[in-house]
Protein backbone atom coordinates (compact mmCIF):
# COMPACT_ATOMS: atom_id res chain seq x y z
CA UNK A 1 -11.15 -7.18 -6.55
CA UNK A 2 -7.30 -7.49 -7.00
CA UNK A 3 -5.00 -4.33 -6.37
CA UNK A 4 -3.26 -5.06 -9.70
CA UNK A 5 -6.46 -4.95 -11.94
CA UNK A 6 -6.60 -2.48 -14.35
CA UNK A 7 -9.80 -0.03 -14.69
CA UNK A 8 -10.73 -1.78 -18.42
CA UNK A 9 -10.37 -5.26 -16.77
CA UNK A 10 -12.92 -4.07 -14.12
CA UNK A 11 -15.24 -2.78 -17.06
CA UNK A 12 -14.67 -6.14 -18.60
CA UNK A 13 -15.64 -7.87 -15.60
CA UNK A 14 -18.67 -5.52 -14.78
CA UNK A 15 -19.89 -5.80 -18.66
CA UNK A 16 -19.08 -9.74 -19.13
CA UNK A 17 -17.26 -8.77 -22.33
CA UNK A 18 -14.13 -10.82 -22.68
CA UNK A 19 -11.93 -8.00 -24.83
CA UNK A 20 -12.08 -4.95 -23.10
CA UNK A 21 -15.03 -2.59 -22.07
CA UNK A 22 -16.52 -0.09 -25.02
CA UNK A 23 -15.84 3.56 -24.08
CA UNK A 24 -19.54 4.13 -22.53
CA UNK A 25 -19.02 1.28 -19.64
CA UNK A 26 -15.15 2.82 -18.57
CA UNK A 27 -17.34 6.26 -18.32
CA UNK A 28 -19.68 5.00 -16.27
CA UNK A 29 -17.43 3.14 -13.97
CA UNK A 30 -15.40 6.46 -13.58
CA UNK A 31 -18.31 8.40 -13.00
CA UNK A 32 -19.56 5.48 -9.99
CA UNK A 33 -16.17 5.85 -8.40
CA UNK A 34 -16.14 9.33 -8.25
CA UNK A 35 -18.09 9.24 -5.28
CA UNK A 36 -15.21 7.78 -3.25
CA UNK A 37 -12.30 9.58 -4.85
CA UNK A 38 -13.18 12.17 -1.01
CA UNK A 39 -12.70 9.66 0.98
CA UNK A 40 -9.48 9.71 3.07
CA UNK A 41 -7.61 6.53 4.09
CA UNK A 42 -4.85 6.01 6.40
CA UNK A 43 -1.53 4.79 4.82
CA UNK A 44 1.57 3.62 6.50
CA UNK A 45 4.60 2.76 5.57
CA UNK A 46 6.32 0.68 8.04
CA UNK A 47 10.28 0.43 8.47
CA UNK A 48 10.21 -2.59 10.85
CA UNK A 49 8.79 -3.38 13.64
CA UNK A 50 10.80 -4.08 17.48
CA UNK A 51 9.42 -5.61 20.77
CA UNK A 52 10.89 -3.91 23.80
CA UNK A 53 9.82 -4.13 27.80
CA UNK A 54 8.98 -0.99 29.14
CA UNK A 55 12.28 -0.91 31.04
CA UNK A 56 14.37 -1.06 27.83
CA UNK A 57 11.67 1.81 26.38
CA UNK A 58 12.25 4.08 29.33
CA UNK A 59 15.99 3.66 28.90
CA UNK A 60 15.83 5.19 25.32
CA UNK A 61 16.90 8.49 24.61
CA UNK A 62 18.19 10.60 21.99
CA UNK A 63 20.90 9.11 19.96
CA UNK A 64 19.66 5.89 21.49
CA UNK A 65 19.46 3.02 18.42
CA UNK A 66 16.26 0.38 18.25
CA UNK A 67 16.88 -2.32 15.60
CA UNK A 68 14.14 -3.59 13.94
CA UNK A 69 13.80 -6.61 12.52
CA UNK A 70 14.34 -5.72 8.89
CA UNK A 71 17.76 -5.92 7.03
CA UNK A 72 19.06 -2.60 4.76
CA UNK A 73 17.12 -3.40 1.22
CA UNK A 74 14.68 -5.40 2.56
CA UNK A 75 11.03 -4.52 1.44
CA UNK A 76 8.65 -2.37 3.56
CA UNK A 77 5.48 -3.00 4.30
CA UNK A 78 2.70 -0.32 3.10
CA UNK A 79 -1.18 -0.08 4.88
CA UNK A 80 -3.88 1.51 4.10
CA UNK A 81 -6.21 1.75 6.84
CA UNK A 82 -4.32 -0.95 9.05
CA UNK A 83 -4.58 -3.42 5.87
CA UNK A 84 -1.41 -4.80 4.22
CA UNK A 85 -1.66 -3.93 0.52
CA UNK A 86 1.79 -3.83 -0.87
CA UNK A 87 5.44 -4.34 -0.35
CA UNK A 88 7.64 -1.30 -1.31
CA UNK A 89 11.32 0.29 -1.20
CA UNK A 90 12.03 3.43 0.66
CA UNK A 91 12.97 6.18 -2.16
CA UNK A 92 14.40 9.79 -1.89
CA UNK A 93 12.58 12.48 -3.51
CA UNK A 94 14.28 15.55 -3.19
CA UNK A 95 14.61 16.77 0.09
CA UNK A 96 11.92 14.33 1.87
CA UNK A 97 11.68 10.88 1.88
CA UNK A 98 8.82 8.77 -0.38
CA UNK A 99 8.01 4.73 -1.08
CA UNK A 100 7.49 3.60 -4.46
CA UNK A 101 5.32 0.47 -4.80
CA UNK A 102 7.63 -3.20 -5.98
CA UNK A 103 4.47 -5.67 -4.83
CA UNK A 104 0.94 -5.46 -4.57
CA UNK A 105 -0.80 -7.60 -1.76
CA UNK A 106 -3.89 -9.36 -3.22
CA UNK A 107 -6.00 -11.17 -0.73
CA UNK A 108 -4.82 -13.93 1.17
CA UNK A 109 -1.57 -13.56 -0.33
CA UNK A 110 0.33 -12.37 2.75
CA UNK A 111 3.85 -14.32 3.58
């Protein structure tokens, strides 16, 4: 299943109708995925990544800068439990910082 695909588009598919799902079918799919709506999942959002030796690690301390190897702007990468599923932007909300999604990941689709 795609991670853009909309809950009526899932009916559809379930149902073989070709114009949306009646009322009944979204229930029912709603009611079948509220089994898993308990389940936690792992989600990352990841800056960039850096390859150091272990020399170069010890020798960090604070104040101490690691570049990664993404540029300012560049899209982050977002897992959920250790699978790529989107691209996003790092936002500010409030006082903390948050990632909005910009790309979902379908299948096979990693570049």
């Amino acid at each position: 299943m795609s991670g853009d695909m909309e809950l009526n588009e899932f009916a559809a598919g379930e149902t073989g109708d070709s114009g949306g799902a009646a009322p009944d079918s979204v229930e029912r799919i709603t009611a079948n995925l509220a089994a898993v709506y308990d389940v936690p999942v792992h989600i990352q959002a990841v800056l960039g990544k850096a390859h150091v030796d272990v020399a170069t690690l010890l020798g960090l301390n604070r104040g101490s800068v690691l570049e990664l190897d993404r540029k300012i702007g560049e899209a982050i990468d977002i897992y959920v439990n250790n699978r790529l599923v989107a691209r996003g932007e790092v936002v500010v909300v409030e006082d903390r910082l948050g990632v909005t999604m910009t790309e979902i990941i379908k299948d096979g689709d990693v570049s």
